[in-house]
N, C-alpha and C. Protein backbone atom coordinates (compact mmCIF):
# COMPACT_ATOMS: atom_id res chain seq x y z
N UNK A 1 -44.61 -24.00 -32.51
CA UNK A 1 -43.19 -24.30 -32.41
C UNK A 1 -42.37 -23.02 -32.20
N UNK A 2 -42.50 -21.97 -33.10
CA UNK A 2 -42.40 -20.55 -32.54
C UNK A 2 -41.93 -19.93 -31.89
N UNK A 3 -43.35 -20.12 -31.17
CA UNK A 3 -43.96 -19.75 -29.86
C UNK A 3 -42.86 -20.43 -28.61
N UNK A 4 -43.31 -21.82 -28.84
CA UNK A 4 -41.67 -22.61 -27.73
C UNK A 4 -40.67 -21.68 -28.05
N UNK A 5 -39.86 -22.07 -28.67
CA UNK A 5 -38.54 -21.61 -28.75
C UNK A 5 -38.70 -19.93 -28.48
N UNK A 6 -39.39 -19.02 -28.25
CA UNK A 6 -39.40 -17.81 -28.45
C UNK A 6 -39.43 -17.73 -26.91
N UNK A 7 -40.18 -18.57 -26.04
CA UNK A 7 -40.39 -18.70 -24.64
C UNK A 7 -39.23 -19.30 -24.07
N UNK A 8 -38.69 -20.14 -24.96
CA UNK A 8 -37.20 -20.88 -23.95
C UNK A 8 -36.19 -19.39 -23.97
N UNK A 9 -36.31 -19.06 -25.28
CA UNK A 9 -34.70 -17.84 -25.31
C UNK A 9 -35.28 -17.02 -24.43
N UNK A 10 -36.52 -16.31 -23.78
CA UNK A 10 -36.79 -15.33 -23.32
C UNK A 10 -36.77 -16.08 -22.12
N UNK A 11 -36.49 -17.05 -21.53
CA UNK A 11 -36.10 -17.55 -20.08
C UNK A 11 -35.13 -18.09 -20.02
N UNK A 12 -34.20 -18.49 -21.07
CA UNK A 12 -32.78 -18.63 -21.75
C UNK A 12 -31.93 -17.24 -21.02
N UNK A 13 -32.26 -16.14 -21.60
CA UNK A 13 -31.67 -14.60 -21.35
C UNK A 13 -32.26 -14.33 -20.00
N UNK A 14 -33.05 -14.48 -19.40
CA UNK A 14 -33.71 -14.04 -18.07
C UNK A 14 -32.71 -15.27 -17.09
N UNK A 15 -32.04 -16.24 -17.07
CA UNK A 15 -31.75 -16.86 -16.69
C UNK A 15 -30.21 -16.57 -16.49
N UNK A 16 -29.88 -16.02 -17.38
CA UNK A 16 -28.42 -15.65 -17.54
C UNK A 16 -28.12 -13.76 -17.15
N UNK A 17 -29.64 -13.44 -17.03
CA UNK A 17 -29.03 -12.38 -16.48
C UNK A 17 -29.36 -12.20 -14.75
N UNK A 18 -30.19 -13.09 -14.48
CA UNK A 18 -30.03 -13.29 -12.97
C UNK A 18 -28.70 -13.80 -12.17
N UNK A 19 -28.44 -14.95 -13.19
CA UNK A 19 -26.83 -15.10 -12.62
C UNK A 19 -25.95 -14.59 -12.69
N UNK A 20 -25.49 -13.21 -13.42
CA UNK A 20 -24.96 -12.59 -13.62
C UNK A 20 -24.69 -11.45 -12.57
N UNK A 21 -25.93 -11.18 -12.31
CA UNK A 21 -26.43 -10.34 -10.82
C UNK A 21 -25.75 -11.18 -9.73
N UNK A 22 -26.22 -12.17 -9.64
CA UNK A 22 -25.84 -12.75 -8.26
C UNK A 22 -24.36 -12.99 -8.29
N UNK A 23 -23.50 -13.15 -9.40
CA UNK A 23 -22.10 -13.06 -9.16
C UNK A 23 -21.57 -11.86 -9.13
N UNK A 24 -22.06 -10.96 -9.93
CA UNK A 24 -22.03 -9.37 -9.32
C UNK A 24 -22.10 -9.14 -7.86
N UNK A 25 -23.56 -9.18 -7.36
CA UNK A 25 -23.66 -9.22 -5.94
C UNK A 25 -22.76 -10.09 -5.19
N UNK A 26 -22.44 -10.79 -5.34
CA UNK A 26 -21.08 -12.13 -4.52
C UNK A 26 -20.05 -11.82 -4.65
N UNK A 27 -19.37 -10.68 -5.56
CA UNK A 27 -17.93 -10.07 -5.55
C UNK A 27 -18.00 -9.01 -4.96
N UNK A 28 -18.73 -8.50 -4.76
CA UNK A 28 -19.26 -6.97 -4.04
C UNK A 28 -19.67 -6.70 -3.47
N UNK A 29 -19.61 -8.33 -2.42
CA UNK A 29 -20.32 -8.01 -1.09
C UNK A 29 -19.50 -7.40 0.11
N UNK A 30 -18.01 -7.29 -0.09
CA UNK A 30 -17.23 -7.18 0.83
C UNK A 30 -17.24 -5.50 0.52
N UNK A 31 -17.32 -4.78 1.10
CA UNK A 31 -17.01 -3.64 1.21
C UNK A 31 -16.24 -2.48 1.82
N UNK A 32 -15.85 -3.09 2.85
CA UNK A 32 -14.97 -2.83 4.16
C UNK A 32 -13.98 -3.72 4.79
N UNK A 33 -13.34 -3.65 5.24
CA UNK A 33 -12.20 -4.50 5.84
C UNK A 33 -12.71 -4.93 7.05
N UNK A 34 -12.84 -6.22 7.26
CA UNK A 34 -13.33 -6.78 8.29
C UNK A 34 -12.10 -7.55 9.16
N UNK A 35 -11.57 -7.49 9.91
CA UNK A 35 -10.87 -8.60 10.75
C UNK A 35 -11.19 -9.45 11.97
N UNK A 36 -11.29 -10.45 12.26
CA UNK A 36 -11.64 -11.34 13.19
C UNK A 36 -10.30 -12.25 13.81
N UNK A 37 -10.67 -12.39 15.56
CA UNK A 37 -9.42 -12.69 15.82
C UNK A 37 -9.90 -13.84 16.05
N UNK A 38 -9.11 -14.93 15.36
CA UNK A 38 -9.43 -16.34 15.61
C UNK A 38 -8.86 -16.55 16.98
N UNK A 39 -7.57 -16.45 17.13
CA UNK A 39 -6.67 -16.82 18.46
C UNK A 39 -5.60 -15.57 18.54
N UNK A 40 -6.42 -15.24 20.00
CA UNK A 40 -5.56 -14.37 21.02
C UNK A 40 -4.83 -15.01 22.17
N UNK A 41 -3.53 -14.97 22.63
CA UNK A 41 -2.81 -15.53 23.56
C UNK A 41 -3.32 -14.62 24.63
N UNK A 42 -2.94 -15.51 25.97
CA UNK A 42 -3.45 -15.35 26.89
C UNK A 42 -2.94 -13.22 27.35
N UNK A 43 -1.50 -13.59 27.12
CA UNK A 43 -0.87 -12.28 27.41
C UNK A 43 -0.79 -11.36 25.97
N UNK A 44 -0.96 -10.05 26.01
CA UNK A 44 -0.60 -9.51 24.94
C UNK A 44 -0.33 -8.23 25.64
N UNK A 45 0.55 -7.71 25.73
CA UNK A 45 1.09 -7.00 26.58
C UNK A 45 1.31 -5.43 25.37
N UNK A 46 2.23 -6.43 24.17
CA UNK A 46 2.94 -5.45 23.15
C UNK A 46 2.08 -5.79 22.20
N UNK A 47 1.20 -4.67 21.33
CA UNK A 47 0.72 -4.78 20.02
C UNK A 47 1.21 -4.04 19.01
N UNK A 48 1.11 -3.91 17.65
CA UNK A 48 2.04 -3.43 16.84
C UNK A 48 1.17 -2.32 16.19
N UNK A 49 2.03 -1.65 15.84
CA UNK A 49 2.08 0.00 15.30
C UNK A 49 2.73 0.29 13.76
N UNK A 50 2.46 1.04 13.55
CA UNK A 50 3.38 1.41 12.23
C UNK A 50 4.79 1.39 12.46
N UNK A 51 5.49 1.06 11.77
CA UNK A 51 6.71 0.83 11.64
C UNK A 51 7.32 -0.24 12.31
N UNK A 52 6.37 -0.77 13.02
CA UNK A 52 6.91 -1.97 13.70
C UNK A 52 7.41 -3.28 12.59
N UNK A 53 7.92 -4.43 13.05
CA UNK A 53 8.43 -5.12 11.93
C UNK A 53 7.50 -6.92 12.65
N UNK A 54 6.95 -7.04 11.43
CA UNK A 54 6.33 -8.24 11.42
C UNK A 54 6.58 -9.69 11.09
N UNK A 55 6.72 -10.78 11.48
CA UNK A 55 6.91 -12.09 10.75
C UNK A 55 5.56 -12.86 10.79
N UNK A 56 4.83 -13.07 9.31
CA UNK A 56 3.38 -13.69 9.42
C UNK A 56 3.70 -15.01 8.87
N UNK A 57 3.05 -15.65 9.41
CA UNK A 57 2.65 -16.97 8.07
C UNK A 57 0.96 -16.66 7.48
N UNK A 58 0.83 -16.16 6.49
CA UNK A 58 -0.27 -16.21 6.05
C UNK A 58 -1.63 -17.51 4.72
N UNK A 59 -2.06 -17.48 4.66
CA UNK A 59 -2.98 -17.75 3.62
C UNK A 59 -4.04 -17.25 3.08
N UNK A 60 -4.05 -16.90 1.82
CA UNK A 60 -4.57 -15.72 1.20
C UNK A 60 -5.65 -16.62 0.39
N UNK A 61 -7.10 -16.82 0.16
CA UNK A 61 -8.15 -17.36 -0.63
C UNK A 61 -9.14 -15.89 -1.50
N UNK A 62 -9.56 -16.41 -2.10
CA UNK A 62 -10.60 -15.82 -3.09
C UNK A 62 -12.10 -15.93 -2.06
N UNK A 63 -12.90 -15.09 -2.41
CA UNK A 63 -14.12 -15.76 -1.66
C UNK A 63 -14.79 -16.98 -2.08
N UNK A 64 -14.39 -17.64 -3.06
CA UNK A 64 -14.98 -18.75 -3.18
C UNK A 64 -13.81 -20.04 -2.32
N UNK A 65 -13.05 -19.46 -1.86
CA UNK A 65 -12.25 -20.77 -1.00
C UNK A 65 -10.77 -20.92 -2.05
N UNK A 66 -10.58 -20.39 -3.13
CA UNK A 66 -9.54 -21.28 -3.74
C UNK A 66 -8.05 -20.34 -3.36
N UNK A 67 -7.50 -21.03 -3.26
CA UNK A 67 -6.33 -20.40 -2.39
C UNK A 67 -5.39 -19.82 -3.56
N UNK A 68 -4.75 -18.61 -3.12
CA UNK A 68 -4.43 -17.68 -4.53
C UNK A 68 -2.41 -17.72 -3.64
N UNK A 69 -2.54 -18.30 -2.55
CA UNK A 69 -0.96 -17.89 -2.09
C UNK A 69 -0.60 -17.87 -0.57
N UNK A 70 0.29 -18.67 -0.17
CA UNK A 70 0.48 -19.05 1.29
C UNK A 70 1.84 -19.30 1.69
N UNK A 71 2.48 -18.70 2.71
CA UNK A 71 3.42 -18.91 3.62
C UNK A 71 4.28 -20.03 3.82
N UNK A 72 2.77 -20.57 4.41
CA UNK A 72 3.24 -22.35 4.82
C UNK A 72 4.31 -23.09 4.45
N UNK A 73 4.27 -23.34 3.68
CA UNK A 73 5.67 -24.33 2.95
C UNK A 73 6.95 -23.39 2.65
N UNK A 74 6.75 -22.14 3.25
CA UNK A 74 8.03 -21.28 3.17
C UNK A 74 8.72 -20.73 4.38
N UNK A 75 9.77 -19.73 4.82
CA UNK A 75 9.59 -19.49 6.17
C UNK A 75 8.38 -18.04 5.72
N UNK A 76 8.33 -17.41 7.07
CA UNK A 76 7.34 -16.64 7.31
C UNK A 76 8.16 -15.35 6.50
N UNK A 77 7.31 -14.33 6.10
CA UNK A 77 6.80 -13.36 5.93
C UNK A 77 7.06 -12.34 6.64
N UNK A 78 8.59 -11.66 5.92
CA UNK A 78 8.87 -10.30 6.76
C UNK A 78 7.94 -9.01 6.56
N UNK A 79 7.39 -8.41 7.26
CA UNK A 79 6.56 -6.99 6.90
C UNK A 79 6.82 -5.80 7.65
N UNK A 80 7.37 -4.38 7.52
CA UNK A 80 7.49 -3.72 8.10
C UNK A 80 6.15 -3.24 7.89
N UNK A 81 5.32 -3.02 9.11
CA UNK A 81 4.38 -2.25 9.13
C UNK A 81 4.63 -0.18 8.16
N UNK A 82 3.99 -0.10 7.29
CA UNK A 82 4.35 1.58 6.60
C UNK A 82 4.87 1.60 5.50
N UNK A 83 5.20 -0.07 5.24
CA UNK A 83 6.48 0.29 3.83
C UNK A 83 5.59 -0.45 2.59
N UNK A 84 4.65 -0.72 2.81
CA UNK A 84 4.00 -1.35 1.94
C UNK A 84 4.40 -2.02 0.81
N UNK A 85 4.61 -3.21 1.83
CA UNK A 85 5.43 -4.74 1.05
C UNK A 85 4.30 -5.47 1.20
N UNK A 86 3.12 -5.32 1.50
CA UNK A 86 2.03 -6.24 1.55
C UNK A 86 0.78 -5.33 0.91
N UNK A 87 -0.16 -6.06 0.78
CA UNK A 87 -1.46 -4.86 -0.13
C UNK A 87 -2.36 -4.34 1.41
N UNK A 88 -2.60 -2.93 0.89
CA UNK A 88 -3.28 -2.12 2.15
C UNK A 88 -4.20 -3.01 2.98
N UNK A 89 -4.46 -3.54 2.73
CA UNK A 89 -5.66 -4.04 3.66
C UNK A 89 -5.06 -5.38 4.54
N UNK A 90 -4.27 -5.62 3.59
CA UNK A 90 -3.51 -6.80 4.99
C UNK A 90 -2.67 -5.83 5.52
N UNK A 91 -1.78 -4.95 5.18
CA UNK A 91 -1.05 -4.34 6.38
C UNK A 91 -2.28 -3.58 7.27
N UNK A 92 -3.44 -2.92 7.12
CA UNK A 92 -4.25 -2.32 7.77
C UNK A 92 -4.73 -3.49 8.97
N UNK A 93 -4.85 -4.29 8.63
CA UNK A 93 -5.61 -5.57 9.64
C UNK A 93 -4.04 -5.91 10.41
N UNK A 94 -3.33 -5.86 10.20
CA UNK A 94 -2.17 -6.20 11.26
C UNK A 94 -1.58 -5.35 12.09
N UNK A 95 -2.53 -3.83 12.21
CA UNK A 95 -1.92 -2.85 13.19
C UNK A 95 -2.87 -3.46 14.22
N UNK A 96 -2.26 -3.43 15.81
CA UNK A 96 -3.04 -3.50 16.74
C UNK A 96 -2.94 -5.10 17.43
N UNK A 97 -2.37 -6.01 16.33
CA UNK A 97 -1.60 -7.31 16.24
C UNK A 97 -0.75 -7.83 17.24
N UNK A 98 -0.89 -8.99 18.30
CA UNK A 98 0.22 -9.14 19.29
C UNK A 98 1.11 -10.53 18.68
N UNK A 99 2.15 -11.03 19.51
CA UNK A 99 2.94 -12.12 18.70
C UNK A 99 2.42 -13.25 18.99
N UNK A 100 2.00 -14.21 18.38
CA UNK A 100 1.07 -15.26 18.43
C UNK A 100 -0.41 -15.19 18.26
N UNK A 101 -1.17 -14.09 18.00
CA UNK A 101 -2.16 -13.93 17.83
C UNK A 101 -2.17 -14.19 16.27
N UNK A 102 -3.78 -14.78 16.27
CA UNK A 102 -4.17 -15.36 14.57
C UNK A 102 -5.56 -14.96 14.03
N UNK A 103 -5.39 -14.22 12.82
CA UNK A 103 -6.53 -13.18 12.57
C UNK A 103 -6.99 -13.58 11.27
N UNK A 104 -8.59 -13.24 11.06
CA UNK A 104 -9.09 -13.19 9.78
C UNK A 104 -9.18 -12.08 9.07
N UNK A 105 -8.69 -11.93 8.05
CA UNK A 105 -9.12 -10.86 7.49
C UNK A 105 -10.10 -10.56 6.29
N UNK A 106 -11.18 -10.33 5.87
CA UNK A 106 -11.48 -10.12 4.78
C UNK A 106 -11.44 -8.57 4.51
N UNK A 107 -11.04 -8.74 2.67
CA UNK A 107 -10.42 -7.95 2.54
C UNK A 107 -11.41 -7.07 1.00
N UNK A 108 -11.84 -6.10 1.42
CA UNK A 108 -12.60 -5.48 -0.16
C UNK A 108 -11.74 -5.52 -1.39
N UNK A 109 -11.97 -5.34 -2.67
CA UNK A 109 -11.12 -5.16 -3.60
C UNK A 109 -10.52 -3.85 -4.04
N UNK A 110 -11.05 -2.98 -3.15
CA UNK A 110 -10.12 -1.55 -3.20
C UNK A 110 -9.19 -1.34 -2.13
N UNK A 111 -9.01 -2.43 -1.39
CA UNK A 111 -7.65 -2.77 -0.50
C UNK A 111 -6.73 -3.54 -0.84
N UNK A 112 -7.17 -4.48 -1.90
CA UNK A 112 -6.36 -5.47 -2.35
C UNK A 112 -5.68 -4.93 -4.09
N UNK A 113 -6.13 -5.86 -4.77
CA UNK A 113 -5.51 -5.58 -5.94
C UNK A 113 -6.61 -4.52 -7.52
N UNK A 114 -7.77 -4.20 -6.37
CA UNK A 114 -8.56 -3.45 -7.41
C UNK A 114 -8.90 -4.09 -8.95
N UNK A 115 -9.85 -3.16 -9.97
CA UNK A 115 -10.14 -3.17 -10.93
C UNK A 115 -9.32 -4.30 -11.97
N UNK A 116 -8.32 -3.82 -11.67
CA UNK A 116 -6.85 -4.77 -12.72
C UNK A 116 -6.55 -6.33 -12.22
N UNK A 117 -7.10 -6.66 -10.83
CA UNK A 117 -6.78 -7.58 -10.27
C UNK A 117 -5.51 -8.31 -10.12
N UNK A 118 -5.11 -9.28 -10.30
CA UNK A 118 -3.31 -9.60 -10.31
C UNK A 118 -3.40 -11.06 -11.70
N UNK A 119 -3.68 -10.97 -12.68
CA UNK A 119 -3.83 -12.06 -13.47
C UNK A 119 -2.85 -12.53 -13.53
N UNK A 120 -2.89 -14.19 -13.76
CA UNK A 120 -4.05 -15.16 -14.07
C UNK A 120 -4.79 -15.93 -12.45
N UNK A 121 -4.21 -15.15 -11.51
CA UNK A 121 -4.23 -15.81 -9.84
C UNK A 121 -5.50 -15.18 -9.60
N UNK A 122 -5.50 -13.19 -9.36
CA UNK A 122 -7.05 -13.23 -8.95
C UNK A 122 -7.60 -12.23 -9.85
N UNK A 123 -8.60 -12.45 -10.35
CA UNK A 123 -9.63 -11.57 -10.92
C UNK A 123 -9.46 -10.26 -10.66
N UNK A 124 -10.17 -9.45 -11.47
CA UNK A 124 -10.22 -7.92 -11.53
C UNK A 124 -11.58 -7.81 -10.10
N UNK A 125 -11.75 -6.65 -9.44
CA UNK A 125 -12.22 -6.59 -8.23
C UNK A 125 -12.84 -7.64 -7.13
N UNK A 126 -12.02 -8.49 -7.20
CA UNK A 126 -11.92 -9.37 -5.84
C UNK A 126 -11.60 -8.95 -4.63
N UNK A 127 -12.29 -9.61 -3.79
CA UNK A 127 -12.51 -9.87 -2.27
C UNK A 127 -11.72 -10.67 -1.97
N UNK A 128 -10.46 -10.42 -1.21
CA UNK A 128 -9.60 -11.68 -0.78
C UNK A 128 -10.21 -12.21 0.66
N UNK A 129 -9.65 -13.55 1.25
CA UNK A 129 -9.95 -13.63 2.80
C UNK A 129 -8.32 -14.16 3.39
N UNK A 130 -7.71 -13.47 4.22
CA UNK A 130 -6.67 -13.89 4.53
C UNK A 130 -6.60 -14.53 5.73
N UNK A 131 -5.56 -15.67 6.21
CA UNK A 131 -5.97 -16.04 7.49
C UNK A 131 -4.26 -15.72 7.92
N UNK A 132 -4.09 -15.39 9.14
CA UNK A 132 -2.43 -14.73 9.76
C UNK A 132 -2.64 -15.44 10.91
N UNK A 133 -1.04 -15.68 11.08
CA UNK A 133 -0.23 -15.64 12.33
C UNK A 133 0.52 -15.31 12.63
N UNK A 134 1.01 -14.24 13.52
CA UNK A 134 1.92 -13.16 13.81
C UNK A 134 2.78 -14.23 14.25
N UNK A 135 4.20 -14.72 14.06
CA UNK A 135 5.10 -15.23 14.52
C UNK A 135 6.03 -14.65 14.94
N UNK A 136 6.47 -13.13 14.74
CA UNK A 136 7.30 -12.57 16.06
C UNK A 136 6.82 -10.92 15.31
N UNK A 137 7.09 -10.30 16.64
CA UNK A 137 6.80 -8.82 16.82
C UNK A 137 8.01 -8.15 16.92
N UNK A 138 8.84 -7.10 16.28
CA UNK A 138 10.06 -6.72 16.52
C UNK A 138 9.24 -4.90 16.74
N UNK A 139 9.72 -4.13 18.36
CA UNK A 139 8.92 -2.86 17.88
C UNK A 139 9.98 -1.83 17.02
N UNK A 140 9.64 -0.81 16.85
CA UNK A 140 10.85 0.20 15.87
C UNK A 140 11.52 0.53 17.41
N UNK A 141 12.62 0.57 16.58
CA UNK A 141 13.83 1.13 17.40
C UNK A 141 13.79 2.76 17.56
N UNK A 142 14.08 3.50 19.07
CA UNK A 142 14.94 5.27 18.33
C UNK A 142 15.28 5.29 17.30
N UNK A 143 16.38 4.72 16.86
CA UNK A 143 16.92 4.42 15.57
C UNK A 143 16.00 5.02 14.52
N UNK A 144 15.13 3.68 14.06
CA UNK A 144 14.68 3.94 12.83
C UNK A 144 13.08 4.48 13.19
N UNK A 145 13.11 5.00 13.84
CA UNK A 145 12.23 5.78 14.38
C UNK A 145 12.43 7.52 13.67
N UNK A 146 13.40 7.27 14.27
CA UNK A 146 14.74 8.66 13.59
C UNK A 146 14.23 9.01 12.15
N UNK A 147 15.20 7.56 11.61
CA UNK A 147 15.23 7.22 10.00
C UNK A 147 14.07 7.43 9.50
N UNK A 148 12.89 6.78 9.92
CA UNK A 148 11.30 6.74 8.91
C UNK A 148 10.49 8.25 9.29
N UNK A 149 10.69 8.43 10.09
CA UNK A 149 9.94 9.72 10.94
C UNK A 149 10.52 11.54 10.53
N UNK A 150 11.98 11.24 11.45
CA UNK A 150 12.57 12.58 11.19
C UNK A 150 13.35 12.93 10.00
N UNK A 151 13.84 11.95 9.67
CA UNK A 151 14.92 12.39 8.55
C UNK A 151 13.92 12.97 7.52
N UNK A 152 12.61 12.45 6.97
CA UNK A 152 12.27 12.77 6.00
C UNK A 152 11.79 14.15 5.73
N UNK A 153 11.63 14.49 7.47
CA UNK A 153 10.99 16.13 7.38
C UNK A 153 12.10 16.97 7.66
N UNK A 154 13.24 16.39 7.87
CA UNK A 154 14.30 17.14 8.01
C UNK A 154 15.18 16.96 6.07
N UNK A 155 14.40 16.33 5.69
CA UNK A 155 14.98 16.30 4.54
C UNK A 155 14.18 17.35 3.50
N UNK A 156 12.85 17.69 3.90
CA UNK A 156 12.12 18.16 2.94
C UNK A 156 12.41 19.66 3.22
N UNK A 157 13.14 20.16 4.99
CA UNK A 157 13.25 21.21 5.23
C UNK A 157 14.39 21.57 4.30
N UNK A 158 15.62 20.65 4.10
CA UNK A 158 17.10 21.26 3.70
C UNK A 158 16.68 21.51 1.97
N UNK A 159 15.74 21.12 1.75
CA UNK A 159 16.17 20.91 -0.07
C UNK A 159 15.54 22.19 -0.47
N UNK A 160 14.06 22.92 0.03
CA UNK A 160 14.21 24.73 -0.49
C UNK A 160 15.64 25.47 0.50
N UNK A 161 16.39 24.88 1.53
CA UNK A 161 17.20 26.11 1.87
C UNK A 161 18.76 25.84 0.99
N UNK A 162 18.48 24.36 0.86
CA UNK A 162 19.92 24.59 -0.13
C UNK A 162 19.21 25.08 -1.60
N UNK A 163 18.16 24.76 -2.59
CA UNK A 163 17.75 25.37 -3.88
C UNK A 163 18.28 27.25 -3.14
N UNK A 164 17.66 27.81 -2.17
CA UNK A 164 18.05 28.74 -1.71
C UNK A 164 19.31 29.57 -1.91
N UNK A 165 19.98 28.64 -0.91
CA UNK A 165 21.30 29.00 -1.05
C UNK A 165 22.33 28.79 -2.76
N UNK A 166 21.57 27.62 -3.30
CA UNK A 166 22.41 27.81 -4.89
C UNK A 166 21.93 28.88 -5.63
N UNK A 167 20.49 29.78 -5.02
CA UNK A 167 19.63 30.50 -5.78
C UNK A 167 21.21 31.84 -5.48
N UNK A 168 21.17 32.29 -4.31
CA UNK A 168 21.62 33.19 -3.62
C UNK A 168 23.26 33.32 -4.56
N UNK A 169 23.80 32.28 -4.65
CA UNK A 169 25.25 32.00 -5.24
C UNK A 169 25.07 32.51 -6.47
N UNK A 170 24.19 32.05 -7.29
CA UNK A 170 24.59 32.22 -8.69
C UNK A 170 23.66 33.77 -9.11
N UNK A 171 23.08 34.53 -8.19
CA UNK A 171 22.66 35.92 -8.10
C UNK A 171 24.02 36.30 -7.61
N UNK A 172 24.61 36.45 -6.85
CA UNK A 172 26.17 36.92 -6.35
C UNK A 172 27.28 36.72 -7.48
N UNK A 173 26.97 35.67 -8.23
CA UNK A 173 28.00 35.61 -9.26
C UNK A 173 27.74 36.22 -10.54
N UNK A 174 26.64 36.31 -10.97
CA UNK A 174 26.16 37.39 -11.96
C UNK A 174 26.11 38.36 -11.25
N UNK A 175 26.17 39.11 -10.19
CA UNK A 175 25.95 40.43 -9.92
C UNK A 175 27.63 40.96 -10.07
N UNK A 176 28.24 39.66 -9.69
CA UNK A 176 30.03 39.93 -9.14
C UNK A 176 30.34 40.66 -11.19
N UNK A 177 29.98 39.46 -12.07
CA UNK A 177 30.14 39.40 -13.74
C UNK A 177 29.75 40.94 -14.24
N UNK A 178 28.84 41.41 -13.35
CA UNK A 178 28.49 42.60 -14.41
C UNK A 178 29.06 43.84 -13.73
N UNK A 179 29.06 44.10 -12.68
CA UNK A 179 30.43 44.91 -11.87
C UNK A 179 31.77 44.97 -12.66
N UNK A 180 32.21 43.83 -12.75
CA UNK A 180 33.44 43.57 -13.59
C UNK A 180 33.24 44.27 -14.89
N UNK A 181 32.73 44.07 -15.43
CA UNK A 181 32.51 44.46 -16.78
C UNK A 181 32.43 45.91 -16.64
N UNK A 182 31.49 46.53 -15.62
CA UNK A 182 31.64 48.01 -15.45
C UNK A 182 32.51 48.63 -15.10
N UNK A 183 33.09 48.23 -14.46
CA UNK A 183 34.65 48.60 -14.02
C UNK A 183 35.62 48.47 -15.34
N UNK A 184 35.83 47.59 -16.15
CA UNK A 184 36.53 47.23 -16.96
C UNK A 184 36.34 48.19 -18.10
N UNK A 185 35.04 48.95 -18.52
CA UNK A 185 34.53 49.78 -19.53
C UNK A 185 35.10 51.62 -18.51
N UNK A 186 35.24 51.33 -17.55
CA UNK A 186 35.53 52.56 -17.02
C UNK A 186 36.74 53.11 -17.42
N UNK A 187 37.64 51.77 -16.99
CA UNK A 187 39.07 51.98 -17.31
C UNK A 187 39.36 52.39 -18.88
N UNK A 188 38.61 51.32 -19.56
CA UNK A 188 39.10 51.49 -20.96
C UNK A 188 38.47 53.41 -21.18
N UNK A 189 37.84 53.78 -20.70
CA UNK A 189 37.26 55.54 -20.68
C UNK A 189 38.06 56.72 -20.68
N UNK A 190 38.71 55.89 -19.50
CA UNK A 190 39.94 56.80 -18.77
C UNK A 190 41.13 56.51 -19.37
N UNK A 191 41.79 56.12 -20.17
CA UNK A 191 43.02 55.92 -21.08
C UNK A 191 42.20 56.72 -22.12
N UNK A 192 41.13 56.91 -22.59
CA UNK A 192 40.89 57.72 -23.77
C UNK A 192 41.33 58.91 -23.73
């Protein structure tokens, strides 16, 4: 009798740690960002780039199929390509994107929501699979081309030359303070 029961728990535990593996292995099979284009329109003339501005309808599943969040019943899905209003790996799968084209994405869990996952919706290192449809393509303007591009390196140039220039001021104004003072000890010398 033992003997049974000593043989069930030891294929009891061998049983539970094989499945354990294989759901290991089944969350961790995705490793890379894969995209597949379900439907390409005939013309695609304009595809999208960073900073371009996106309208998707998406649907977002788990790899087991259960759907974690979708578009559909809403309007679509503004995305500026760069500003990361969507998780890396769906904005990564939508560069290269024309308007009406409809893409798969699967997505690793170090593109999506990682280690921490997004509780109680998806698990800690999940594999999402997203399915898109680009519903309009807007490209960046000069404009904000300007705005996202130049201003920022024209911003990073002004901030050591103005620290600079306040450096320069307040050396001129302590240098002006202690002049004064020497001058002022001179005079009081010369009445002695």
């Amino acid at each position: 009798m033992k003997v049974r029961a000593g043989v069930c728990l030891v294929l009891l535990v061998a049983f539970v740690f094989v499945a354990a593996q294989e759901e290991e292995a089944f969350q961790n099979v995705v490793e890379e960002l894969s995209v597949e284009t379900v439907v390409k329109p005939e013309t695609c003339d304009i595809t999208s780039e960073m900073g371009d501005t996106l309208q998707i309808h998406y649907t977002g599943r788990l790899m087991d199929g259960k759907v974690i969040d979708s578009s559909l019943s809403r309007d679509p899905l503004l995305v500026e390509l760069g500003k990361r209003t969507v998780i890396t790996g769906l904005e990564q799968s939508l560069l290269g994107v024309c308007e009406g084209q409809k893409i798969k994405a699967t997505i690793p869990p170090h593109l999506a929501y990682g280690k921490r996952g997004y509780p109680p919706t998806i698990p800690g290192d999940a594999a999402l699979v997203f399915e898109v449809e680009v519903v309009s393509l807007s490209k960046q303007t000069t404009w904000q081309r300007l705005v996202n591009d130049v201003f920022p390196m024209l911003c990073l140039a002004l901030v050591p030359t103005l620290l600079g220039l306040v450096g320069l001021y307040l050396y001129n104004k302590a240098s002006a303070q202690k002049g004064g003072k020497k001058k002022a000890k001179d005079k009081k010398s010369k009445k002695k």
